[in-house]
C-alpha atoms as a PDB file:
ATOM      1  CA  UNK A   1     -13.559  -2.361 -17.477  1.00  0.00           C
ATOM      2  CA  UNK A   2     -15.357  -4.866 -15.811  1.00  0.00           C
ATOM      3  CA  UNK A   3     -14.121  -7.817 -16.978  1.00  0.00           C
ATOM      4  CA  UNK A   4     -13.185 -10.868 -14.812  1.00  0.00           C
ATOM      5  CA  UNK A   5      -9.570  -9.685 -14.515  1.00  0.00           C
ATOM      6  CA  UNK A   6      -9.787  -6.504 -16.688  1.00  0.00           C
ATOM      7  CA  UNK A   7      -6.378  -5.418 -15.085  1.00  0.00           C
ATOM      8  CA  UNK A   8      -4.684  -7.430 -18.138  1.00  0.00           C
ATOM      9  CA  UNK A   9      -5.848  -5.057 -20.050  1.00  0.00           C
ATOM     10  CA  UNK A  10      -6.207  -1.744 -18.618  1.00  0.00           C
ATOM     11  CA  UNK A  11      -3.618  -1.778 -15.840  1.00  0.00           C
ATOM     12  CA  UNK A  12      -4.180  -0.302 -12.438  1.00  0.00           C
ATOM     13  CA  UNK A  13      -5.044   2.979 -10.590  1.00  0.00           C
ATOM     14  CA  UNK A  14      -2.497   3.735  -8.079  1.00  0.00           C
ATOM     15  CA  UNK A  15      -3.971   6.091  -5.333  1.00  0.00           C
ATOM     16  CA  UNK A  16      -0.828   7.202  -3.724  1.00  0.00           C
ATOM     17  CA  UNK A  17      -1.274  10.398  -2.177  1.00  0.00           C
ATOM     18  CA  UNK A  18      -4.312  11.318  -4.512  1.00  0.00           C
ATOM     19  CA  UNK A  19      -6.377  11.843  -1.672  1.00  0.00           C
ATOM     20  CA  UNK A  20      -4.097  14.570  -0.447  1.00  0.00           C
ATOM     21  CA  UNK A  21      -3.556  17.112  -3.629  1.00  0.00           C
ATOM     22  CA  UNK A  22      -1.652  19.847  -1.948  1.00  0.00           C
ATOM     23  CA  UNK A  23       0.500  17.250  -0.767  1.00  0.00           C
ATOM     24  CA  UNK A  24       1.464  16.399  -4.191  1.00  0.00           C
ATOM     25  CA  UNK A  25       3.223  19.185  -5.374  1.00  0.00           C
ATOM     26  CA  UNK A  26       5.256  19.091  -1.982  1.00  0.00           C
ATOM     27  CA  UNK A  27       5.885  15.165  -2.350  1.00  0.00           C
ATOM     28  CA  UNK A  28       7.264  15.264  -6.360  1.00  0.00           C
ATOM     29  CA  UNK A  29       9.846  18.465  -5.442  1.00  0.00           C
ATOM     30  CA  UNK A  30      10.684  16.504  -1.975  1.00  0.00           C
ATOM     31  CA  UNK A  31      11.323  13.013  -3.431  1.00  0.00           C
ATOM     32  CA  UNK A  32      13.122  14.043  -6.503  1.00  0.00           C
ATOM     33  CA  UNK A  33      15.913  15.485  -4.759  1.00  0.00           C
ATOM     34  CA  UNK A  34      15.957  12.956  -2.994  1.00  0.00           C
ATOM     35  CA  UNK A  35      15.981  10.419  -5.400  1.00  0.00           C
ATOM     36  CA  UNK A  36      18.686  12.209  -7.301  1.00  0.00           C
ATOM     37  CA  UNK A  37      20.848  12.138  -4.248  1.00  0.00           C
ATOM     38  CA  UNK A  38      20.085   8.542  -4.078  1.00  0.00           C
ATOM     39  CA  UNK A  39      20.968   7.998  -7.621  1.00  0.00           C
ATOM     40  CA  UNK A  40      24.231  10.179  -7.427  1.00  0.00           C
ATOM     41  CA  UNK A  41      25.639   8.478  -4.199  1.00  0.00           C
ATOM     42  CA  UNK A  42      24.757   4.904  -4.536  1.00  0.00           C
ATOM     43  CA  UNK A  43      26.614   5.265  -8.062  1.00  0.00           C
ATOM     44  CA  UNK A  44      29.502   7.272  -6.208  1.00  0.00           C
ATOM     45  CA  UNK A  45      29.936   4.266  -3.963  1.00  0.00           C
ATOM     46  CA  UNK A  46      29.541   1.382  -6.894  1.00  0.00           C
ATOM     47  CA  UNK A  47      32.182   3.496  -8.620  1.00  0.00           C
ATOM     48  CA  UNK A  48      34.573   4.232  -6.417  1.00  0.00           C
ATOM     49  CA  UNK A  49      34.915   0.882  -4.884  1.00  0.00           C
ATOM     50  CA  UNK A  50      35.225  -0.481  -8.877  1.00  0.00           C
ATOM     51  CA  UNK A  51      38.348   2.460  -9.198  1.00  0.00           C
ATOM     52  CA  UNK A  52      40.677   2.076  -5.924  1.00  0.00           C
ATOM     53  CA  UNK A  53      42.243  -1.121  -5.139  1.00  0.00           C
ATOM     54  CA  UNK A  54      42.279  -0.251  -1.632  1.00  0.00           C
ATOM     55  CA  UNK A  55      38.667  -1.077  -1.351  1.00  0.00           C
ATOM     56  CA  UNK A  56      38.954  -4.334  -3.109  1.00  0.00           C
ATOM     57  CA  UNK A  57      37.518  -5.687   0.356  1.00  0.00           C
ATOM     58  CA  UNK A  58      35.263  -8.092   1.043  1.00  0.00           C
ATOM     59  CA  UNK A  59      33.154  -5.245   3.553  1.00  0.00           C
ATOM     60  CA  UNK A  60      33.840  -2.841   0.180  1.00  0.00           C
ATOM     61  CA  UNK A  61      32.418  -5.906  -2.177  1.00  0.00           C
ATOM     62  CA  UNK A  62      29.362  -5.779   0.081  1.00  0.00           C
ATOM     63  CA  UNK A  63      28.839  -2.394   0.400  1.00  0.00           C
ATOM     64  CA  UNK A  64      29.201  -2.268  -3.896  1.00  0.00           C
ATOM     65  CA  UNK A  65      26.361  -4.421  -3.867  1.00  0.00           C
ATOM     66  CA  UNK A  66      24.075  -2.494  -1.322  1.00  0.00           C
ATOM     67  CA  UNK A  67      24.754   0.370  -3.088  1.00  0.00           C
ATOM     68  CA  UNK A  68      23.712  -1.645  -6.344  1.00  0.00           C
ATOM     69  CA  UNK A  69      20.252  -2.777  -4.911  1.00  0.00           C
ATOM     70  CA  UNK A  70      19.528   0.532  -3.648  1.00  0.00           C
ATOM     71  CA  UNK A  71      19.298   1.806  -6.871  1.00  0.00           C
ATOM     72  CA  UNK A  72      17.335  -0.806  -8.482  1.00  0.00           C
ATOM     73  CA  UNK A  73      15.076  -0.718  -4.898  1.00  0.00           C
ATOM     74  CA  UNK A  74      14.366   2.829  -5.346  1.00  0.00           C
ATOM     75  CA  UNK A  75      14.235   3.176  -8.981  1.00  0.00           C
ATOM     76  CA  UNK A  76      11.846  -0.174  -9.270  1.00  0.00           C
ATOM     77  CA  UNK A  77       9.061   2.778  -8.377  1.00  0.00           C
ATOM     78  CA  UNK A  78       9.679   6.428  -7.754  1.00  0.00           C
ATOM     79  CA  UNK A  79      10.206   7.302 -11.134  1.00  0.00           C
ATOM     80  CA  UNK A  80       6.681   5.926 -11.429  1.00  0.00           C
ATOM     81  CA  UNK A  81       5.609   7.595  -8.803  1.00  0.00           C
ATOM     82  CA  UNK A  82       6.949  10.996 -10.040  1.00  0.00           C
ATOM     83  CA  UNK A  83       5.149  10.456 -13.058  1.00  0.00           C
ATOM     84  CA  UNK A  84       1.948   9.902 -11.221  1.00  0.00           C
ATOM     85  CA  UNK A  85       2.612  12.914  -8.505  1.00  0.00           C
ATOM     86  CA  UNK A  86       3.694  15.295 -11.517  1.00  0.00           C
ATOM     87  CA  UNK A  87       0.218  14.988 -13.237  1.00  0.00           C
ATOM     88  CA  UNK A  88      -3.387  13.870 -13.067  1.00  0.00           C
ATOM     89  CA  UNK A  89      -3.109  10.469 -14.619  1.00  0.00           C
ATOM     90  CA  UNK A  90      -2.366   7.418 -11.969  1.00  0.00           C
ATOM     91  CA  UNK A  91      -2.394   4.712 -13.868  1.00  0.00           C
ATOM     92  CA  UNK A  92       0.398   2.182 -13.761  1.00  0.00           C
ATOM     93  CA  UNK A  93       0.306  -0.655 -17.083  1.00  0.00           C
ATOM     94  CA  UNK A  94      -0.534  -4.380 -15.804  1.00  0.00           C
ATOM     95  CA  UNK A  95       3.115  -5.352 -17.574  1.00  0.00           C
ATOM     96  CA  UNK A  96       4.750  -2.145 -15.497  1.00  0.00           C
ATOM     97  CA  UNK A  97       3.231  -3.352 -12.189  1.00  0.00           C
ATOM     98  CA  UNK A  98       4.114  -6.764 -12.916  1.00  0.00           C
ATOM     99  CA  UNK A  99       7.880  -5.261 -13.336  1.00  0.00           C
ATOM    100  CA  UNK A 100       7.496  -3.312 -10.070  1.00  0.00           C
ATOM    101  CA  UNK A 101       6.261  -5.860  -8.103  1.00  0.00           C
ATOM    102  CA  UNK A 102       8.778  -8.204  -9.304  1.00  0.00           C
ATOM    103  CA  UNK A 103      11.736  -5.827  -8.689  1.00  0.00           C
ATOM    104  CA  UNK A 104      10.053  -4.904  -5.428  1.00  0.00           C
ATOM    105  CA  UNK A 105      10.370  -8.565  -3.815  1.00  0.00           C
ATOM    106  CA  UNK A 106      13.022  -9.685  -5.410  1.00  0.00           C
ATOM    107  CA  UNK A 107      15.611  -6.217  -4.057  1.00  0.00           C
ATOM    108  CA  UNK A 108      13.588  -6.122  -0.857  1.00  0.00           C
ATOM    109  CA  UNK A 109      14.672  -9.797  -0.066  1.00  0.00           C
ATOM    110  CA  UNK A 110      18.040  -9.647  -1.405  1.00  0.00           C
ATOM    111  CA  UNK A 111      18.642  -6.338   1.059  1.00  0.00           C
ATOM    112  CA  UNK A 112      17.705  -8.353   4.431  1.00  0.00           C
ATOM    113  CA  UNK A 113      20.199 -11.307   3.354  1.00  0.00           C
ATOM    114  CA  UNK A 114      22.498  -9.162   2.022  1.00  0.00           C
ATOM    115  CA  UNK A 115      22.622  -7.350   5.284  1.00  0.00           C
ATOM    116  CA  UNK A 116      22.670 -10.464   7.288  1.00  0.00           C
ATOM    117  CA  UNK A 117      25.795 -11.239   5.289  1.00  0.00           C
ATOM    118  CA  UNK A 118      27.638  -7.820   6.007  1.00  0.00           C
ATOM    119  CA  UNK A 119      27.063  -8.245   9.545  1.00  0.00           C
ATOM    120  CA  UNK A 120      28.852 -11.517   9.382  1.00  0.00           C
ATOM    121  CA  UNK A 121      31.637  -9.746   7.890  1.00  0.00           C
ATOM    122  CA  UNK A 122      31.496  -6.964  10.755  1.00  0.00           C
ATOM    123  CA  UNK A 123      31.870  -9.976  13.285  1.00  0.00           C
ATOM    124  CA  UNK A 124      34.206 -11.829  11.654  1.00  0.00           C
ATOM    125  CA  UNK A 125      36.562  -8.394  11.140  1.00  0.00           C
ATOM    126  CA  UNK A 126      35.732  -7.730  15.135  1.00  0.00           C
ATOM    127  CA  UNK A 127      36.348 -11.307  16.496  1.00  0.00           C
ATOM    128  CA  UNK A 128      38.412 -12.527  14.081  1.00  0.00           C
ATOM    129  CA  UNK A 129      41.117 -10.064  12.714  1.00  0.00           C
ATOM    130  CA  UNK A 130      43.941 -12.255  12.775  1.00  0.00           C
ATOM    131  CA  UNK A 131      41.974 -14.880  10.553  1.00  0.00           C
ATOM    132  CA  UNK A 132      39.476 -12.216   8.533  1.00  0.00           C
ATOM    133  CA  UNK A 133      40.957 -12.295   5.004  1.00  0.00           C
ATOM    134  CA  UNK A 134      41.175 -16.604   5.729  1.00  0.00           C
ATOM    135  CA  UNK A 135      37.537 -16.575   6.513  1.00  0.00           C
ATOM    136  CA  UNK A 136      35.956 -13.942   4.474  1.00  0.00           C
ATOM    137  CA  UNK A 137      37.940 -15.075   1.072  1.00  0.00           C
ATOM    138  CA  UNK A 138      36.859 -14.221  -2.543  1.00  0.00           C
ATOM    139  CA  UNK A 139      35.376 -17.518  -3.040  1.00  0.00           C
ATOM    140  CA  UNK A 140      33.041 -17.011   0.300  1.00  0.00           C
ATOM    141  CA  UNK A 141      31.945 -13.649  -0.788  1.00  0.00           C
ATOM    142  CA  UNK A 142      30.791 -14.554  -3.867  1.00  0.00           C
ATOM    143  CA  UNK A 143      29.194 -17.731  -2.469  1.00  0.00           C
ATOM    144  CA  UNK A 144      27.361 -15.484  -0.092  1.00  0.00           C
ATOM    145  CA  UNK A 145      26.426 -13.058  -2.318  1.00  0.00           C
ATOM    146  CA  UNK A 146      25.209 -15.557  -4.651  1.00  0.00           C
ATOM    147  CA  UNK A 147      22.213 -17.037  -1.898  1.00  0.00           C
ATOM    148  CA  UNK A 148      21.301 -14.045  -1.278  1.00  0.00           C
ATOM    149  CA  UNK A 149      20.507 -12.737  -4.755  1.00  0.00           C
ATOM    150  CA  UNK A 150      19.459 -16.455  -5.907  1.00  0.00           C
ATOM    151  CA  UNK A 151      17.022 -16.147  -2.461  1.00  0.00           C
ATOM    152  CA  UNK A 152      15.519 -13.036  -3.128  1.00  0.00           C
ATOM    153  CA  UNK A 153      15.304 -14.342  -6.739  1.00  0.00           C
ATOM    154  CA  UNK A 154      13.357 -16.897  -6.025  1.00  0.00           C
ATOM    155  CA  UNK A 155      10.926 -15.468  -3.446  1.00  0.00           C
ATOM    156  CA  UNK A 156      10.046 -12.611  -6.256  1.00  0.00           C
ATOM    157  CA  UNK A 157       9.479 -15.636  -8.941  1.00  0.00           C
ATOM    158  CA  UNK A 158       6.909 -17.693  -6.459  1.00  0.00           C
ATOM    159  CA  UNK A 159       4.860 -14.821  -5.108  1.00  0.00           C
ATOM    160  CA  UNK A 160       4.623 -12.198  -7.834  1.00  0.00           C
ATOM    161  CA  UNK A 161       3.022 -14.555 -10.406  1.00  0.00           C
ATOM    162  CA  UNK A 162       0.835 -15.884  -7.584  1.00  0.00           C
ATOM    163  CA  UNK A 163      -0.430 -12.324  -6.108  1.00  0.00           C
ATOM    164  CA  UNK A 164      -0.724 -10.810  -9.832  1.00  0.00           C
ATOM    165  CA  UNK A 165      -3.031 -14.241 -11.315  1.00  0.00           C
ATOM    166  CA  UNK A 166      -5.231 -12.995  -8.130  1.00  0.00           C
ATOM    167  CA  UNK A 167      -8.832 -12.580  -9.602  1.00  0.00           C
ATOM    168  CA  UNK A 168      -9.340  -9.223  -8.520  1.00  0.00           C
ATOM    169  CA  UNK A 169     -13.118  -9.259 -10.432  1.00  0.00           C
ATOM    170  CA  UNK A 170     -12.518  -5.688 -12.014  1.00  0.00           C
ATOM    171  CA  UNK A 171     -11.002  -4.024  -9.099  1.00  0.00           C
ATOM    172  CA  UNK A 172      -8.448  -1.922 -10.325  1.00  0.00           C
ATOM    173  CA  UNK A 173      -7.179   0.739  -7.711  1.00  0.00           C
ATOM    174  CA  UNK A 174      -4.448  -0.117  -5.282  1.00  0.00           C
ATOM    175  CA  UNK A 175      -4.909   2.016  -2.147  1.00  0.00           C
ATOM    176  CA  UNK A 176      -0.475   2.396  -2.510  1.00  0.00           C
ATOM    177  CA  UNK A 177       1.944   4.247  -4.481  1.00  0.00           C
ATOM    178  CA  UNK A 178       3.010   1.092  -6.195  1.00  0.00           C
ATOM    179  CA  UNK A 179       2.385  -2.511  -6.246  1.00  0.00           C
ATOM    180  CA  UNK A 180       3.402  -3.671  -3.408  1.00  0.00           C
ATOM    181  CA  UNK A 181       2.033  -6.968  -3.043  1.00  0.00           C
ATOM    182  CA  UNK A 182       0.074  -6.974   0.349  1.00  0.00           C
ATOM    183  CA  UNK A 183      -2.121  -3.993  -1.044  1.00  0.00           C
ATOM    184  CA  UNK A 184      -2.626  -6.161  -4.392  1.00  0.00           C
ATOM    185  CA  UNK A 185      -3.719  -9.353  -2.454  1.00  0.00           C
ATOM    186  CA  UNK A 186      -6.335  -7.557  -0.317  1.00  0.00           C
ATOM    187  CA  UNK A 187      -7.873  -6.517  -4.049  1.00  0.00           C
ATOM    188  CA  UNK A 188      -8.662  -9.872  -4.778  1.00  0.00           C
ATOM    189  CA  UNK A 189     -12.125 -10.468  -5.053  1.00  0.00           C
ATOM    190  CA  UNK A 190     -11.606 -14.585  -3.314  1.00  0.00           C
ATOM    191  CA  UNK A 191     -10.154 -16.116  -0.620  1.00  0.00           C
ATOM    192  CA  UNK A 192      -6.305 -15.317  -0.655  1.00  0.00           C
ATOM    193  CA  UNK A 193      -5.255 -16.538   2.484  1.00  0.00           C
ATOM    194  CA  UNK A 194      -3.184 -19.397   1.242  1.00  0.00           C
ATOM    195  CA  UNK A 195      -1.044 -16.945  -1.023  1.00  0.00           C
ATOM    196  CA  UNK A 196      -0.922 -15.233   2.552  1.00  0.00           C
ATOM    197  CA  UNK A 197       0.684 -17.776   4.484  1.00  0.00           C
ATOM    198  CA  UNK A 198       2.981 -18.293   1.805  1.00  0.00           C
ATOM    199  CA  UNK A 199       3.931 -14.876   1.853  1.00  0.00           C
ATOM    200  CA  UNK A 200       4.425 -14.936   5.888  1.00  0.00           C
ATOM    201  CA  UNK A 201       6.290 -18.166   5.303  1.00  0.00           C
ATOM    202  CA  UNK A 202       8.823 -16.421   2.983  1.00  0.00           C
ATOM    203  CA  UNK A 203       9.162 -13.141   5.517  1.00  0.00           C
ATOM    204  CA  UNK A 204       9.866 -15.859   8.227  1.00  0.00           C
ATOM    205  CA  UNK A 205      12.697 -16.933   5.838  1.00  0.00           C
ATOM    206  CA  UNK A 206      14.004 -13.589   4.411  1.00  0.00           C
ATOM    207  CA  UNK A 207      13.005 -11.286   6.897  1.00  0.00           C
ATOM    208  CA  UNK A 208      12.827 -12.314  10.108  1.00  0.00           C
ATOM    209  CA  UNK A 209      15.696 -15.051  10.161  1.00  0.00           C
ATOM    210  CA  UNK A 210      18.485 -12.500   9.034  1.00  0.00           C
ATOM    211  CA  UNK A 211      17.291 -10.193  11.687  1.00  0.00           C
ATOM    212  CA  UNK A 212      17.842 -13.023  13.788  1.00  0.00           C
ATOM    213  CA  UNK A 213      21.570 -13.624  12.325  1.00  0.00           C
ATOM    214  CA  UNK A 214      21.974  -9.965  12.593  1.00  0.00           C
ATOM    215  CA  UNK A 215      21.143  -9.483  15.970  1.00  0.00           C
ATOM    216  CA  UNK A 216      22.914 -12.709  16.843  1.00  0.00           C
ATOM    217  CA  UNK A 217      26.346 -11.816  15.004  1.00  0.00           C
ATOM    218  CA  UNK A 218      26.029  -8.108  16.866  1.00  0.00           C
ATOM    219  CA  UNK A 219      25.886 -10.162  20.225  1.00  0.00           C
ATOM    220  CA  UNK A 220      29.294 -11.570  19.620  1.00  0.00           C
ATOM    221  CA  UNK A 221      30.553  -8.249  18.535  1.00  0.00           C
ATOM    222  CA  UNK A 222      29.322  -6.651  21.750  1.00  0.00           C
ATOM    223  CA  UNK A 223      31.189  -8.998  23.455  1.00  0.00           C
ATOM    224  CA  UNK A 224      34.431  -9.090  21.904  1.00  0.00           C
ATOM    225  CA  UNK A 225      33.944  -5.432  21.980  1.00  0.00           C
ATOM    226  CA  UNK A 226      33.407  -5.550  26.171  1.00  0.00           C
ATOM    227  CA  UNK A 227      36.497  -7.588  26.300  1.00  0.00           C
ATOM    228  CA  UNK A 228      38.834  -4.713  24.790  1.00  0.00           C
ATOM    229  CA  UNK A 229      40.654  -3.336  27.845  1.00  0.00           C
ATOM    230  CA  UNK A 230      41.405   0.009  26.030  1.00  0.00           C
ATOM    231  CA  UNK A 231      38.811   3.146  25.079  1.00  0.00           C
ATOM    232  CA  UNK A 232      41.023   3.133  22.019  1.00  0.00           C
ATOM    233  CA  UNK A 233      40.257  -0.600  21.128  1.00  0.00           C
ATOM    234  CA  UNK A 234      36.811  -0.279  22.027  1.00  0.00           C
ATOM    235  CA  UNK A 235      36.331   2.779  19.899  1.00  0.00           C
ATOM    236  CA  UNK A 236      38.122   1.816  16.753  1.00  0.00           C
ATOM    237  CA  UNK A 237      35.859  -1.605  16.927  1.00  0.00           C
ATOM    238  CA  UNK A 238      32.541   0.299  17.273  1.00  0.00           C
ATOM    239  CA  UNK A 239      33.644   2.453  14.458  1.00  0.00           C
ATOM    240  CA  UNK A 240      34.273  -0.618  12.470  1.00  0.00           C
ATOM    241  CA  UNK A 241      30.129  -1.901  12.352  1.00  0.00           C
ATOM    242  CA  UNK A 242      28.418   1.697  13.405  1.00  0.00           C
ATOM    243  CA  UNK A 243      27.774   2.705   9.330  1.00  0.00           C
ATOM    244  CA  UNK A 244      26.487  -0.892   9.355  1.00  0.00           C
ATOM    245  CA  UNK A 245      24.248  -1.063  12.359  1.00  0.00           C
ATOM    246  CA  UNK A 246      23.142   2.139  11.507  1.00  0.00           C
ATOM    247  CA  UNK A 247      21.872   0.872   8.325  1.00  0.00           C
ATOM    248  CA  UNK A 248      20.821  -2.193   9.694  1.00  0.00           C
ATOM    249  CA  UNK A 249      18.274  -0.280  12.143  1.00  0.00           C
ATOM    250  CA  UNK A 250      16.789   2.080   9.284  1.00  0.00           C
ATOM    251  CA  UNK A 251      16.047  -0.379   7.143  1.00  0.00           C
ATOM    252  CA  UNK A 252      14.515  -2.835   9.701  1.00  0.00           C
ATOM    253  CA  UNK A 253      13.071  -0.345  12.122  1.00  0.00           C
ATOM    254  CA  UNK A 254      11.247   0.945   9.439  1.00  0.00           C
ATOM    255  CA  UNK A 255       9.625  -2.266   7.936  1.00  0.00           C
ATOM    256  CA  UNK A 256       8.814  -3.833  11.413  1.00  0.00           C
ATOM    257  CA  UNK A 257       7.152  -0.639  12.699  1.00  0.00           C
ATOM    258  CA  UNK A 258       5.062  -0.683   9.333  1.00  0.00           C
ATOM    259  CA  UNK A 259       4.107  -4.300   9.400  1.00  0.00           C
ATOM    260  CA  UNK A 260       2.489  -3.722  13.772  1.00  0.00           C
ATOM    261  CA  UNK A 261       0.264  -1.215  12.496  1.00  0.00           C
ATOM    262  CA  UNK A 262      -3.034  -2.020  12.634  1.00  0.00           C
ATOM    263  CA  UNK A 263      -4.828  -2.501   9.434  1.00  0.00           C
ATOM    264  CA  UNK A 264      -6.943   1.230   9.774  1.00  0.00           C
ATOM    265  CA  UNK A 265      -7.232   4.376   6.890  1.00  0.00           C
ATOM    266  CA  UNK A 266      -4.711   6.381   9.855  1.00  0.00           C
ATOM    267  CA  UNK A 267      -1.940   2.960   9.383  1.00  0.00           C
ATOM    268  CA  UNK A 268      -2.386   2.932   5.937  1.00  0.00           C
ATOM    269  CA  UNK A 269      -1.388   6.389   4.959  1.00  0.00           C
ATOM    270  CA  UNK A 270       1.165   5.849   7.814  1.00  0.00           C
ATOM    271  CA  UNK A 271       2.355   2.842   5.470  1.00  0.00           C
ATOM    272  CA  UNK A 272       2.437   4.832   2.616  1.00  0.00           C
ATOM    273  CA  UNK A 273       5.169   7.316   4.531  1.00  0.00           C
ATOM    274  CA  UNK A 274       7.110   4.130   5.359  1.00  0.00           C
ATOM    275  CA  UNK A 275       7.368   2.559   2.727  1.00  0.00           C
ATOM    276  CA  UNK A 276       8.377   5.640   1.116  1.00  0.00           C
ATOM    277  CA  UNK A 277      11.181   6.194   3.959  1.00  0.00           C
ATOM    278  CA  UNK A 278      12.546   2.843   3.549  1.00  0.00           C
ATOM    279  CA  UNK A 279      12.187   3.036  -0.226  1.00  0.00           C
ATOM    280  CA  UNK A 280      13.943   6.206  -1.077  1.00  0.00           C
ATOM    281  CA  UNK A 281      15.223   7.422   2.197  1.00  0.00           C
ATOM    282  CA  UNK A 282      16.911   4.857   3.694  1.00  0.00           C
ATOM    283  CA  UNK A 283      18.863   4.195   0.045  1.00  0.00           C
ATOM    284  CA  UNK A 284      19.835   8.443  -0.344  1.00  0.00           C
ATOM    285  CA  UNK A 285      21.302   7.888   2.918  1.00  0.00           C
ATOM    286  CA  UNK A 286      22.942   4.794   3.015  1.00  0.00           C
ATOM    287  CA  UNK A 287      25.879   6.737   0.734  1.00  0.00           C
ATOM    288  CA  UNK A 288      26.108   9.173   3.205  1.00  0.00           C
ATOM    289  CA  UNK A 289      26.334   6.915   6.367  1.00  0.00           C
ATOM    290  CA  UNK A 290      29.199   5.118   4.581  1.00  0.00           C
ATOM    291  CA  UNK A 291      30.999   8.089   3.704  1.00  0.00           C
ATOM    292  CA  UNK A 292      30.946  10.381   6.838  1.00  0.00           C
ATOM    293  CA  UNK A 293      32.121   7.546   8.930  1.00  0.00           C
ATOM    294  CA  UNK A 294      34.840   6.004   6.661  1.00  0.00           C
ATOM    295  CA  UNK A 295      38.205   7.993   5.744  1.00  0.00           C
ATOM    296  CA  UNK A 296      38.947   4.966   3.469  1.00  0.00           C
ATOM    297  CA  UNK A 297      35.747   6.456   1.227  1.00  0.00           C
ATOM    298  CA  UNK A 298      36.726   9.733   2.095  1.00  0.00           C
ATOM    299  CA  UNK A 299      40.162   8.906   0.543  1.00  0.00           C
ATOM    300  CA  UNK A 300      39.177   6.986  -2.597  1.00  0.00           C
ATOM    301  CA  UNK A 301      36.547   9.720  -3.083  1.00  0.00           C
ATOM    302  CA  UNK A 302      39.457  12.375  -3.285  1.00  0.00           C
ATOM    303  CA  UNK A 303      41.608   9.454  -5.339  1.00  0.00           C
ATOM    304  CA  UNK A 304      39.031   9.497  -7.613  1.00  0.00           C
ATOM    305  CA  UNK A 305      37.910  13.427  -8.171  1.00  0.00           C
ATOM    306  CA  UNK A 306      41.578  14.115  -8.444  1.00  0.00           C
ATOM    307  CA  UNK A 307      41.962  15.922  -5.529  1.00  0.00           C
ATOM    308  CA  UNK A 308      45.149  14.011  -4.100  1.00  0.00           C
ATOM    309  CA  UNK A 309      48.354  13.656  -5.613  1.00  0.00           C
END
């Protein structure tokens, strides 16, 4: 195995939770249900927004194509990782990680501007109802929609060749659960900090400057919202972006909190729980967020089981 870049050849060794046995066991049993619940209710949501015309909506559109990358963002590695928490082999191919690590940037990027997008839909519905369906029209949607897959797209297409051509001079465990590409660059075996401020470059872009729409869009909602004289007003508009913020302050709180840890053993296997939690965790219960807070789901959910007449 120790060839320049053997990991061509023989793939990788993912650690995961290796170091934790009795933890295993727990963590397969845990994470498929929950990955089943993930799979059942992101594909409830695709489907039922598909079915009823009432939820041929631009927010519905948008919520279709969360539900969409959650799958792909949770299935791009727990399956993998069930395979590896299920036995005693950890090994990952080089073409599988490549696949993962692809599917991992690209999803992960499309998610923040996809979210960025939504929110401008939430202010737009809040500040703008009498003009909403001018505004957010098909053509916009699918415009927006477009830069942020064709972003995400083309963050995944720069940086995965780059961090996988790495020379990694035999080095083939990855202290992670799957590639994730900051845990792959800090196994290469020369200087990588140019690939690293291209990679902090592209979070600027993708993660941080959504955040920054986000938060920005959410300070015109609060106050429209603060101008609404009535409780009734004020409650039906907080109702109209609370599935969204909530989602909004999963997925981010959980990737910024990961990212300030400091770079010790104790962070890392914190990391590991992240990245899990915002992997699987934060997609099972995006479904549920959606649903419990929205009698329009509620109602095409019964539309759909055959439940109402």
């Amino acid at each position: 195995m120790e060839k320049s870049n053997g990991s061509s050849e023989y793939g990788f060794i993912l650690v995961g939770f290796s170091d934790r046995p009795k933890l295993e066991l727990v963590l397969f049993i845990v994470n498929f249900i929950l990955y089943t619940v993930a799979v059942l209710g992101n594909s409830t949501i695709i489907l039922v927004s598909i079915l009823d015309s009432r939820l041929h909506t631009p927010m519905y559109f948008f919520l279709a194509n969360l539900s969409f990358l959650d799958l792909c963002f949770s299935t791009s590695c727990i399956p993998q990782m069930l395979v590896n928490l299920w036995g005693p082999d950890k090994t990952i191919s080089y073409a599988g990680c490549v696949v993962q690590l692809f599917s991992f940037l690209s999803v992960g990027s499309i998610e923040c501007i996809l979210l960025a997008v939504m929110a401008y839909d939430r202010y737009a519905a809040v500040c703008k109802p009498l003009h909403y369906l001018v505004i957010m029209h098909p053509q916009l949607c699918l415009r927006l929609v477009a830069v942020a897959w064709g972003s995400g797209l083309v963050n995944a297409i720069v940086m995965s060749p780059l961090t996988m051509t790495l020379p990694r001079c035999g080095r083939l465990r990855i202290n992670h659960f799957l590639c994730e590409m900051p845990a792959l660059i800090k196994m290469a075996c020369v200087d990588a900090r140019a690939v690293e401020m291209l990679a902090f470059t592209f979070a600027i872009l993708i993660v941080l400057l959504p955040l920054v729409l986000i938060l920005l869009s959410y300070g015109y909602i609060t106050a429209a919202v603060l101008k609404i004289k009535s409780a009734a007003g004020r409650w039906k508009a907080f109702n109209t972006c609370s599935s969204h913020l909530t989602v909004v302050s999963l997925f981010y709180g959980s990737i910024i909190y990961m990212y300030m840890q400091p770079g010790n053993s104790s962070s890392q296997d914190q990391g590991k729980f992240l990245t899990l939690f915002y992997n699987l965790v934060t997609p099972m219960l995006n479904p549920l967020i959606y649903t419990l807070r929205n009698k329009e789901v509620k109602g095409a959910l019964k539309k759909v089981l055959g439940r109402q007449q």
